[in-house]
Structures are given as C-alpha cells and as structure tokens.
Protein backbone atom coordinates (compact mmCIF):
# COMPACT_ATOMS: atom_id res chain seq x y z
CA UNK A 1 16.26 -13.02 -11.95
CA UNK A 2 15.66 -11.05 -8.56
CA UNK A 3 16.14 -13.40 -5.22
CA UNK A 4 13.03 -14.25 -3.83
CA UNK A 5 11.50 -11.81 -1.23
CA UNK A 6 11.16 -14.66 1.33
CA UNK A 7 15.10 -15.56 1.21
CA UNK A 8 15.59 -11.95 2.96
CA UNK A 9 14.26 -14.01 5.88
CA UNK A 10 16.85 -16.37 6.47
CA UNK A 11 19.42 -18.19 8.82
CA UNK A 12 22.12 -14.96 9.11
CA UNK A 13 18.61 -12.78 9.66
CA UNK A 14 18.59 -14.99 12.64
CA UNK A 15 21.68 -15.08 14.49
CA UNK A 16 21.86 -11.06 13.53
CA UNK A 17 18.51 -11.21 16.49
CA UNK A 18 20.17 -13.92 18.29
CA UNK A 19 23.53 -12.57 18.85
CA UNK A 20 21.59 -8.52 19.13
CA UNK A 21 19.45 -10.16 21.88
CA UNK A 22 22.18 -11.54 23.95
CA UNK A 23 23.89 -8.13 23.56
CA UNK A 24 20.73 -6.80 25.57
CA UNK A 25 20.44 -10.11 27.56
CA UNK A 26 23.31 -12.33 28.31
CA UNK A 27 21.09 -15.07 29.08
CA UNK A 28 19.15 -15.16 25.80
CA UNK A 29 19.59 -19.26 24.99
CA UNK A 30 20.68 -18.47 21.37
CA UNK A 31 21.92 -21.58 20.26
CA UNK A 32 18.32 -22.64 21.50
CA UNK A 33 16.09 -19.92 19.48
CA UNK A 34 18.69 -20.04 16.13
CA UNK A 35 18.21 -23.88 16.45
CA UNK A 36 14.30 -23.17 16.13
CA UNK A 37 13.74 -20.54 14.43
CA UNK A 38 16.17 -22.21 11.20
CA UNK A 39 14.58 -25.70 11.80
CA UNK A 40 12.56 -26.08 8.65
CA UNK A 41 12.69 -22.50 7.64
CA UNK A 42 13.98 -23.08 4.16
CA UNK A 43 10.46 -24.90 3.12
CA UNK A 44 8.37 -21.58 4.26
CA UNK A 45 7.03 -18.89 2.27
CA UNK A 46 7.58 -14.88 3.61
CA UNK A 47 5.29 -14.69 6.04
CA UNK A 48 5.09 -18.14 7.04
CA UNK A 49 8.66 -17.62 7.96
CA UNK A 50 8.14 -14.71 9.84
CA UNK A 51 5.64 -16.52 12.07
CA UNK A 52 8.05 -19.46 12.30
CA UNK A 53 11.15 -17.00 13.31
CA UNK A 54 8.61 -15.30 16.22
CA UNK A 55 7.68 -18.45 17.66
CA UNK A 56 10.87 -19.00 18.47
CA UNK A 57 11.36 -15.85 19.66
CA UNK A 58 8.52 -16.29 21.85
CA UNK A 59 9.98 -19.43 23.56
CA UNK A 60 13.05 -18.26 24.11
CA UNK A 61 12.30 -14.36 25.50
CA UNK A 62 11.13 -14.25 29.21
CA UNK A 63 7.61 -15.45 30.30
CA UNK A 64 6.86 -11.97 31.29
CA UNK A 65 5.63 -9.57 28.16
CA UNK A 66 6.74 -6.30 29.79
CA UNK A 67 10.36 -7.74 30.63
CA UNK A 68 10.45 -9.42 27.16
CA UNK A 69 9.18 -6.39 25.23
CA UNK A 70 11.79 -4.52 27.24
CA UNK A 71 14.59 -6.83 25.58
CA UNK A 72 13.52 -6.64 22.40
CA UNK A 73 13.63 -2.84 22.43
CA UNK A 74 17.27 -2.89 24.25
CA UNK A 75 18.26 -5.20 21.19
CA UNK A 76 17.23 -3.27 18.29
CA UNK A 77 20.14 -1.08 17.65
CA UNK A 78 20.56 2.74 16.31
CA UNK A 79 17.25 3.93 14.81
CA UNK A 80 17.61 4.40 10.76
CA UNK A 81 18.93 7.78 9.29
CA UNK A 82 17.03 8.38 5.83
CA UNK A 83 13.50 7.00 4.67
CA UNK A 84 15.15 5.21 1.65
CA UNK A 85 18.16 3.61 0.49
CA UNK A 86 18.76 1.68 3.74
CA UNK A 87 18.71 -1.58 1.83
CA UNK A 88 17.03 -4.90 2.52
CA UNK A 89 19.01 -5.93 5.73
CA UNK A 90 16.25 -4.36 8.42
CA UNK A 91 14.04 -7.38 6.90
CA UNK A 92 15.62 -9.44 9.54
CA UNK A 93 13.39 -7.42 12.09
CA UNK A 94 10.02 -8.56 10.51
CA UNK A 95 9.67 -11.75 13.15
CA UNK A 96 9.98 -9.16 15.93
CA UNK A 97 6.89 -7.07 14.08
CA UNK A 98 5.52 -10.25 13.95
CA UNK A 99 5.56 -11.17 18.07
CA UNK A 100 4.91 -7.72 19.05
CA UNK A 101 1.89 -7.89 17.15
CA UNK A 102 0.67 -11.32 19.07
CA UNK A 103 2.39 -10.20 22.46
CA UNK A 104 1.31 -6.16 22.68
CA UNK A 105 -2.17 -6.18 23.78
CA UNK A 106 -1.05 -7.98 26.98
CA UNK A 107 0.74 -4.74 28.63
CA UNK A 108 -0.41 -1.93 25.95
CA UNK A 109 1.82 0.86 27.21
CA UNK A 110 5.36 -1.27 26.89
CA UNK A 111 3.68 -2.03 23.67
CA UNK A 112 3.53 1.53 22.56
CA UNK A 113 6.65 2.12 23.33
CA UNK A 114 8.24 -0.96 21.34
CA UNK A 115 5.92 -0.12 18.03
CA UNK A 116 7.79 3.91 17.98
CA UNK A 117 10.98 1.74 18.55
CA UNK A 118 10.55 -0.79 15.98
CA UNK A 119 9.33 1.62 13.51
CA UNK A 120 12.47 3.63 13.21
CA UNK A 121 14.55 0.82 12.31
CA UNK A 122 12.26 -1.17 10.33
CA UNK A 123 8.06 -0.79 10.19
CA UNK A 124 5.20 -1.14 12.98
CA UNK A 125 2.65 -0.79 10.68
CA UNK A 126 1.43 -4.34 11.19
CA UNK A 127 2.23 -4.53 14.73
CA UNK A 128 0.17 -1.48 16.18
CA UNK A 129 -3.02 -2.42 14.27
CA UNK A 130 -3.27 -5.22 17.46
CA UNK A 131 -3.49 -2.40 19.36
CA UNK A 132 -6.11 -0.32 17.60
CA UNK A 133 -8.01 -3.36 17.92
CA UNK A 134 -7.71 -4.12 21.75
CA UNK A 135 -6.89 -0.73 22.90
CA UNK A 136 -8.19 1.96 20.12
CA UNK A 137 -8.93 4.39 22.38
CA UNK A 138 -5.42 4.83 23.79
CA UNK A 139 -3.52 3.68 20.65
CA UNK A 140 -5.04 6.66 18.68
CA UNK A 141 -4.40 8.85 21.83
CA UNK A 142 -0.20 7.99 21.29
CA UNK A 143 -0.78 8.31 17.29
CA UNK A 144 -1.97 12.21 17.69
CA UNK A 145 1.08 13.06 20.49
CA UNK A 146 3.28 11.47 17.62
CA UNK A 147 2.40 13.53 14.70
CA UNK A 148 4.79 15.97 15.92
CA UNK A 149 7.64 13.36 16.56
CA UNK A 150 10.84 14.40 14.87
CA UNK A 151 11.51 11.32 13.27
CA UNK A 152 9.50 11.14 10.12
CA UNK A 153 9.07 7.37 10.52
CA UNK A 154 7.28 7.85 13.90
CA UNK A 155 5.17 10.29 12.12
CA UNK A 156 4.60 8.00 9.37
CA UNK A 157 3.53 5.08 11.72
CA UNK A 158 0.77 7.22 12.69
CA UNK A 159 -0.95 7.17 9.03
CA UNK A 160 0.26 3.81 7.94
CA UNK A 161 -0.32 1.96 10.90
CA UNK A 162 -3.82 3.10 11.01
CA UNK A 163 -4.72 2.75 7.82
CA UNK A 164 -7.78 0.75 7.51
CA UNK A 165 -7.23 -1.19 4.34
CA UNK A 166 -3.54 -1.56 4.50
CA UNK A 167 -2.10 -4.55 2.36
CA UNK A 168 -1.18 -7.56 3.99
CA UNK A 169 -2.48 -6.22 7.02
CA UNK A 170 -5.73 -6.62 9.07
CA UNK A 171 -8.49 -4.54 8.68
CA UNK A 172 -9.82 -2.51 11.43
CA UNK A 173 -13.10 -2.38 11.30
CA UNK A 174 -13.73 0.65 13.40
CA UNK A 175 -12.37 3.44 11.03
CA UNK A 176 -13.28 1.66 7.92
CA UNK A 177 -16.97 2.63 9.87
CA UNK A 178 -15.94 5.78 11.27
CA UNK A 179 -13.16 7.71 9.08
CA UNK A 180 -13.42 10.64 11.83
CA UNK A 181 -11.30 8.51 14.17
CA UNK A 182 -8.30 9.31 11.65
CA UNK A 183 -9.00 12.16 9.78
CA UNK A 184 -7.72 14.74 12.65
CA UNK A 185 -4.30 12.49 12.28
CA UNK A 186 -4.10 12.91 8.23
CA UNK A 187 -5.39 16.63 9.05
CA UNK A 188 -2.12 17.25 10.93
CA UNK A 189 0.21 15.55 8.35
CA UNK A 190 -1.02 16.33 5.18
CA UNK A 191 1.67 19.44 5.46
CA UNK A 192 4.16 17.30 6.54
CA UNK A 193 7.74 18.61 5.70
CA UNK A 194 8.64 14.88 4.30
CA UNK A 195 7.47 13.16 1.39
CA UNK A 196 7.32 9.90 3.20
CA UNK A 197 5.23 10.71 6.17
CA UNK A 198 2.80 12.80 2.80
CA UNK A 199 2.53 9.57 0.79
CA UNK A 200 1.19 7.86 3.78
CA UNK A 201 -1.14 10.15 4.17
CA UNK A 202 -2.57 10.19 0.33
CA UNK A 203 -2.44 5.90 1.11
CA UNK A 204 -5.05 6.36 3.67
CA UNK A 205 -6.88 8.89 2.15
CA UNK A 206 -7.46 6.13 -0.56
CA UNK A 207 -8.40 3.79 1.61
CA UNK A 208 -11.23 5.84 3.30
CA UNK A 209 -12.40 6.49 -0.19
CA UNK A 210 -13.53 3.27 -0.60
CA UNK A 211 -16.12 3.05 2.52
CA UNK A 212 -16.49 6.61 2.60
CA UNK A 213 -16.28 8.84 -1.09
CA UNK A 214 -18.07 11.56 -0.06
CA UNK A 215 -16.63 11.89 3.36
CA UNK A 216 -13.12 11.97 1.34
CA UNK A 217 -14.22 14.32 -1.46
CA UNK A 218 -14.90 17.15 1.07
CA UNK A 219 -12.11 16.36 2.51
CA UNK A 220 -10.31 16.58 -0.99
CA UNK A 221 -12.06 20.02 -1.72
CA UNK A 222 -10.64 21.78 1.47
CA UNK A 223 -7.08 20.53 1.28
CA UNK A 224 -7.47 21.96 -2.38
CA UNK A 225 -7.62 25.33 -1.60
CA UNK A 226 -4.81 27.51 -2.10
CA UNK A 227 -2.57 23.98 -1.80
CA UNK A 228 0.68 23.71 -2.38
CA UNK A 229 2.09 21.53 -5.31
CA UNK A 230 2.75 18.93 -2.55
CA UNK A 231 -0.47 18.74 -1.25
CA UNK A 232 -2.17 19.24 -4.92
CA UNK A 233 0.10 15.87 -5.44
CA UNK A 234 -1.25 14.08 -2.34
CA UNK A 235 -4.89 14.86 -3.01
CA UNK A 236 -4.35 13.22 -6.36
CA UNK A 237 -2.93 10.33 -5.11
CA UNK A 238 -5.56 10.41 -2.36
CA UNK A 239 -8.26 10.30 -5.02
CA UNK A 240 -6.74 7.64 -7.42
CA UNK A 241 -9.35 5.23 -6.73
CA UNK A 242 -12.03 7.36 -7.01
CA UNK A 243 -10.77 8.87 -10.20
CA UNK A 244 -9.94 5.11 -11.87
CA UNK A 245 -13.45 4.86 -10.95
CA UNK A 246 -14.47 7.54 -13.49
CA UNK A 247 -15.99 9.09 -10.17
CA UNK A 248 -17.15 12.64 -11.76
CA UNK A 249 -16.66 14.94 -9.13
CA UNK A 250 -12.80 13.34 -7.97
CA UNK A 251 -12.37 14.28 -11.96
CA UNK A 252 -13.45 18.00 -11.83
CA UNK A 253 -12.03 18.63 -8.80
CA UNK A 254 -8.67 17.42 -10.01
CA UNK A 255 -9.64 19.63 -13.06
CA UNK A 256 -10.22 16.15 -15.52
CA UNK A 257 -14.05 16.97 -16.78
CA UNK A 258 -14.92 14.64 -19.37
CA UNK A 259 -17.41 16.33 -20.99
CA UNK A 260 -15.20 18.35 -23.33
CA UNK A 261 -13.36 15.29 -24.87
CA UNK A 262 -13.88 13.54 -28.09
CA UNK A 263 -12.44 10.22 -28.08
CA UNK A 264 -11.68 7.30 -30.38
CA UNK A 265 -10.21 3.57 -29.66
CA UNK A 266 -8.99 0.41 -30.86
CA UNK A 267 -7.19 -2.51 -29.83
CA UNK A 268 -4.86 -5.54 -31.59
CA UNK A 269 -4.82 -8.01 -33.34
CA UNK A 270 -8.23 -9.46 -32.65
CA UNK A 271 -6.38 -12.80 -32.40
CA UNK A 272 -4.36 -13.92 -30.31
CA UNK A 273 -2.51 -16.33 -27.77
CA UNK A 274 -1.40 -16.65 -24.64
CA UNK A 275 1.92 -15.15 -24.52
CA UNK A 276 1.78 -12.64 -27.06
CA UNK A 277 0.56 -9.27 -26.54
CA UNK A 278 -2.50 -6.78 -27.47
CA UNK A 279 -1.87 -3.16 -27.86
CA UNK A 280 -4.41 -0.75 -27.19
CA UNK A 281 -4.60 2.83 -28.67
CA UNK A 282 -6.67 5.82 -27.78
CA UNK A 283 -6.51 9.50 -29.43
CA UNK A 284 -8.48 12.17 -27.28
CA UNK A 285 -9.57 15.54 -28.37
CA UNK A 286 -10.18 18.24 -26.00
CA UNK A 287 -12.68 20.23 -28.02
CA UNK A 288 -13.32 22.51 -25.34
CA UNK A 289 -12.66 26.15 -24.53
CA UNK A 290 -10.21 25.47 -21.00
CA UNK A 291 -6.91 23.29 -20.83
CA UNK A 292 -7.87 20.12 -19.45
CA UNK A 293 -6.25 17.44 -17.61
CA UNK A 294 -7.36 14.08 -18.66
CA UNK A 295 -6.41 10.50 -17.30
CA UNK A 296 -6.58 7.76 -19.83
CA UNK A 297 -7.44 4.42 -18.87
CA UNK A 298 -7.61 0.75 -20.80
CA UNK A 299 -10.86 -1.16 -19.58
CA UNK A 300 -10.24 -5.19 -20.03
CA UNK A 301 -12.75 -7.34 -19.44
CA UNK A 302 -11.74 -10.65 -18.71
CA UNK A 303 -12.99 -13.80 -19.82
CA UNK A 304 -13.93 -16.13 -16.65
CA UNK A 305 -16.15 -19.44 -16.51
CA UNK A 306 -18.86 -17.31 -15.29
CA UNK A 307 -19.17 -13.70 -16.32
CA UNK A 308 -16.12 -11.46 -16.64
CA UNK A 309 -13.74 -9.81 -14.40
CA UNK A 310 -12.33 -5.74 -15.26
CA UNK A 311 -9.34 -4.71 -14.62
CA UNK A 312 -8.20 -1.29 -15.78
CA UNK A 313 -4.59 -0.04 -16.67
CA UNK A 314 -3.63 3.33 -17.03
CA UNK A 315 -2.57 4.71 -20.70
CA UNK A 316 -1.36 8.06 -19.83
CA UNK A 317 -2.12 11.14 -18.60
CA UNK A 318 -2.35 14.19 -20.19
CA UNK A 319 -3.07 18.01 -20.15
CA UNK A 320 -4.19 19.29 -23.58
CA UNK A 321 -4.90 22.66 -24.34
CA UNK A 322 -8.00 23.88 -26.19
CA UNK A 323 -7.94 21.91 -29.34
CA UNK A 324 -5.68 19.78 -28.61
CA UNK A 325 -5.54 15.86 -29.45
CA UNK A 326 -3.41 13.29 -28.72
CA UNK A 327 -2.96 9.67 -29.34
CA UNK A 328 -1.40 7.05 -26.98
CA UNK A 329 -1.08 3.46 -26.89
CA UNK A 330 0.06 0.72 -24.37
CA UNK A 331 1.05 -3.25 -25.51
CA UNK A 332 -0.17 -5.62 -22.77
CA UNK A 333 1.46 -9.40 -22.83
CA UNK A 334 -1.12 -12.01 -22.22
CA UNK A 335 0.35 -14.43 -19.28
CA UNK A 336 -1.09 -16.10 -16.52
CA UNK A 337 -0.52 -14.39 -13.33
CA UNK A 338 -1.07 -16.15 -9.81
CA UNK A 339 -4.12 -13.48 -9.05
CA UNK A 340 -5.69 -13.78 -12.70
CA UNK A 341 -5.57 -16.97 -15.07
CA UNK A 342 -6.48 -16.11 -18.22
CA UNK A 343 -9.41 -18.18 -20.39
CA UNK A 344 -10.08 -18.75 -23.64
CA UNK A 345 -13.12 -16.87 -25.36
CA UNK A 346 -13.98 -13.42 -27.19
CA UNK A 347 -12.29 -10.57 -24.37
CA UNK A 348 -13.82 -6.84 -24.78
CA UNK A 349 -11.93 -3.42 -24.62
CA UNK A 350 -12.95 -0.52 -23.41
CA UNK A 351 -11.28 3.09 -23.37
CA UNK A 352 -12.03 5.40 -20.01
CA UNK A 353 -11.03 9.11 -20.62
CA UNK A 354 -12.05 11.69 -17.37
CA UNK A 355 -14.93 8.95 -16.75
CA UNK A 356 -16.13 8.46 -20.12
CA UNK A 357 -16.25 5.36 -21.95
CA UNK A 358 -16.10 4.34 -25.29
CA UNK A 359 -15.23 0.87 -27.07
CA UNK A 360 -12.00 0.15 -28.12
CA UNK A 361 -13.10 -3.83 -29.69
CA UNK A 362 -12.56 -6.76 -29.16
CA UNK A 363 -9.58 -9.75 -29.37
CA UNK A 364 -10.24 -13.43 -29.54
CA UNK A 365 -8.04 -15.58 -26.96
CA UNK A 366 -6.61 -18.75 -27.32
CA UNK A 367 -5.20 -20.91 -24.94
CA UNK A 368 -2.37 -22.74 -26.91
C-alpha cells in the first residue's frame, strides 16, 4: 500500500527548512522552530500539518514580513530543472506556501517576488490567490509580464494560480464573476511551447465553463480554427465539463453530434452487494453519413435517504466511421468511498452518448 500523502510532511521535511534557513540566516533559532513545528505533528492530517509547520515558521522568522519573506526566498535553493519526475521531496516546501499565503498581503511586492520564487521549486498556486484577493489589480498586472517568463513554471503560475475554482484552494470570487480578468492571460498561453504551462490553461478554461459556458464556447470556437493538434487537445480538455454535461454545442464543436447515433444499454446483475461489482455495456451505431467522434458515458444514480445523487463515468471514446458500431463495457466495484456512502435500495443506469440518453436498467443494492 502507497505511504500516506500527509507522511511527505514530516520531521526530516523540517530540519531540511531549518538547517536551509540558517544557511540564509545564521540566526534562525532552529532547534526552536524544529522543536515546534514536530511537536504533535505526527497526529495531523496534510494540511493540518502544513499549517502546524508555518506557524512555527512564523514564530521563529523575523517580526518584519519584508525581511522574513526575504529569508525565505534566500533559503529556497536552485529552482527545479524539468516539470516532472522531480519526485516527492519539494513537499517539504508546502508550510512555506502555506505562510506566504497568510504573510503576503502585508508588503505585496516582496510577496510577488517570493510566489515566482517558490513556484520554481515547488507550487504558488495557493499562495498568490491571497494576493488576487487583497491586491487583484497588481497581482494580475505581474501574471501578464510573466507569461513570457522563461521558466515554464512561472508561466504556469500565471494560469493555475488564478484559476478560479482550483482544488483545495480558495475561490476568488472576482473572475468566477468576470472571466475577462483572465482570459487575455489563457489568450497568451494557450500556444505555449510546453505541455505543462497548456494543461493549465485547458484547467482554467474548465473552470470558467462552469460560471460562464457561453463565454467559454466562443472562446472554444476561435481557438478552434486552423488549431494545432495541441491546442485541438486543450480545447477538449477545456470543454470536458461541458461535454460530460451532454452540452450540445461543446459536442459539435468537438465534432461529437449525437443525432446520428443509435444506441443500446444494459447493466449487471440486477443484484447485488456491497463489494462486488456491476458492469455496464453500451453498443453505439453511427448511422450517419460523416465519421463521428462520440464520448460514451455511464449515468449512476445513486441511492441517498432523500432523492438520488449522479455521478457519471466515462466508458470510452470513440470515432466511428459511417456505419460503424461498437460495443464497450466498464465493471464498477461497489465500495464505500469517504465522498459517497453507498445505500441500500433499487439504483438506476443510464447510458450518455454525444448528449443523448438512453436507459441502461437497473441493479438492486444490498448492504450486507
């Protein structure tokens, strides 16, 4: 079994800061800090332990911001040479994302500086968003100089960073209600000469999409024309939500119509238990005149005290010719997961193909 995410935060992750601070800063107390950042650690969850490690940090760094954020950058070491394979060890740099975040709106320029820092050995996409929030204006002023950065993680900060959904992160409010405060950002990288820095951009593209479809659409239709293969790929990504959505006009601009398919479904066994497994199958039939790119989709509804919850899982996804039919299938195990318990009852199926539906059945839970 795979260590647990949260033990990448741990007591050597601390003296690594400890002994890279008094490197920068011979009069960084670090028996002090590693004495209070490890106190209790082992009984905290990731992010818990993140917050624990920066408090520390934040007693033991100078009372000053500037002078501290100043030390923190001196510490950090050479910036990272690839955007993968660089292994688990910069995780011991998440406390510092975690400070700068609570510390940065109190001298917004150092601040700046420390987020391009921190980003090329580690990630600043949490940290900035404090900025975006207290100091929008000039944060997105330093995100549009840095599109052109050479390093590809600087260039990446400026999409993810500003993302307004982004996981575990904050929201910011302001371009989930205005998506032109970004779009001139994602404009300049959606060319980008590194797939990094282009997967960003599709990332945020989804994430407008879900305050703003049509905003995103027309945004999807320009970047269409005459695209590359990269770009093609980043518009599709960009449009995944809408498209899982059955959204028609994501689908025909992606070239997935639905009107031309014929398709049939079924799901088994109708009984079942928790811990054993359904399979659903799905043929499709293109029975049009044009090759046609189709994205198949299993629609469970969920069995919950009151009503049902959907959640739908992709199948496959397919181009078929004129003619052309094919049948998939995908086996789903029934557990109980820590964002979905499951319930007992009579659970419905649905098959999605280019935003068409059609019923697959029906399976019959038990609990034990």
């Amino acid at each position: 079994m795979a260590e647990a995410f949260k033990n990448l935060l741990n007591a050597a992750g601390v003296k690594r800061i400890a002994r890279d601070l008094e490197a920068a800063w011979p009069a960084f107390p670090s028996k002090r800090f590693i004495s209070q950042a490890t106190r209790g650690l082992e009984a905290l969850e990731l992010k818990a332990r993140s917050r624990h490690i920066a408090r520390a940090l934040g007693a033991c760094l100078p009372r000053d911001v500037t002078r501290a954020m100043e030390l923190v950058i001196a510490s950090l070491g050479p910036p990272l040479t690839a955007t993968e394979g660089y292994g688990n060890e910069v995780m011991r740099l998440m406390p510092l994302s975690t400070w700068l975040h609570e510390v940065g709106p109190q001298d917004v320029e150092t601040a700046l500086r420390a987020n391009r820092e921190l980003t090329r050995r580690f990630t600043a996409e949490f940290s900035i968003r404090s900025l975006l929030l207290a100091a929008p204006a000039r944060t997105l002023e330093a995100l549009s100089r840095w599109v052109t950065d050479r390093d590809p993680h600087v260039r990446r900060l400026v999409s993810e960073g500003s993302r307004p959904r982004l996981p575990w992160g904050e929201r910011l409010p302001a371009i989930q209600a205005d998506p032109s405060l970004t779009l001139p950002l994602l404009e300049s990288l959606k060319d980008d000469e590194s797939e990094y820095v282009r997967r960003s951009v599709a990332n945020h593209l989804n994430d407008l999409s879900k305050d703003h479809p049509r905003v995103v659409l027309e945004t999807a239709r320009r970047w269409l024309v005459k695209a590359s293969p990269e770009r093609r790929r980043l518009v599709e990504h960009g449009l995944r939500s809408l498209v899982k959505a059955g959204d028609p006009e994501a689908l025909a601009l992606l070239g997935a119509s639905g009107e031309a398919l014929a398709i049939s479904a079924a799901v088994t066994p109708r009984r079942v238990t928790v811990g054993q497994s359904i399979t659903v199958e799905a043929t499709v039939k293109n029975e049009g005149q044009a090759l046609t790119h189709v994205v198949v989709e299993a629609v469970v509804h969920f069995k919950r005290p009151k009503g049902t919850s959907t959640r739908k899982f992709r199948l496959a996804r397919l181009d078929l010719d004129p003619g052309e039919a094919r049948t998939v299938s995908r086996k789903f195990r029934l557990v109980h997961r820590s964002v979905r318990r499951l319930h007992a009852g009579r659970h419905r199926v649905d098959v999605q193909a280019n935003g068409r539906t059609v019923k697959a059945g029906t399976f019959d839970l038990k609990l034990t």
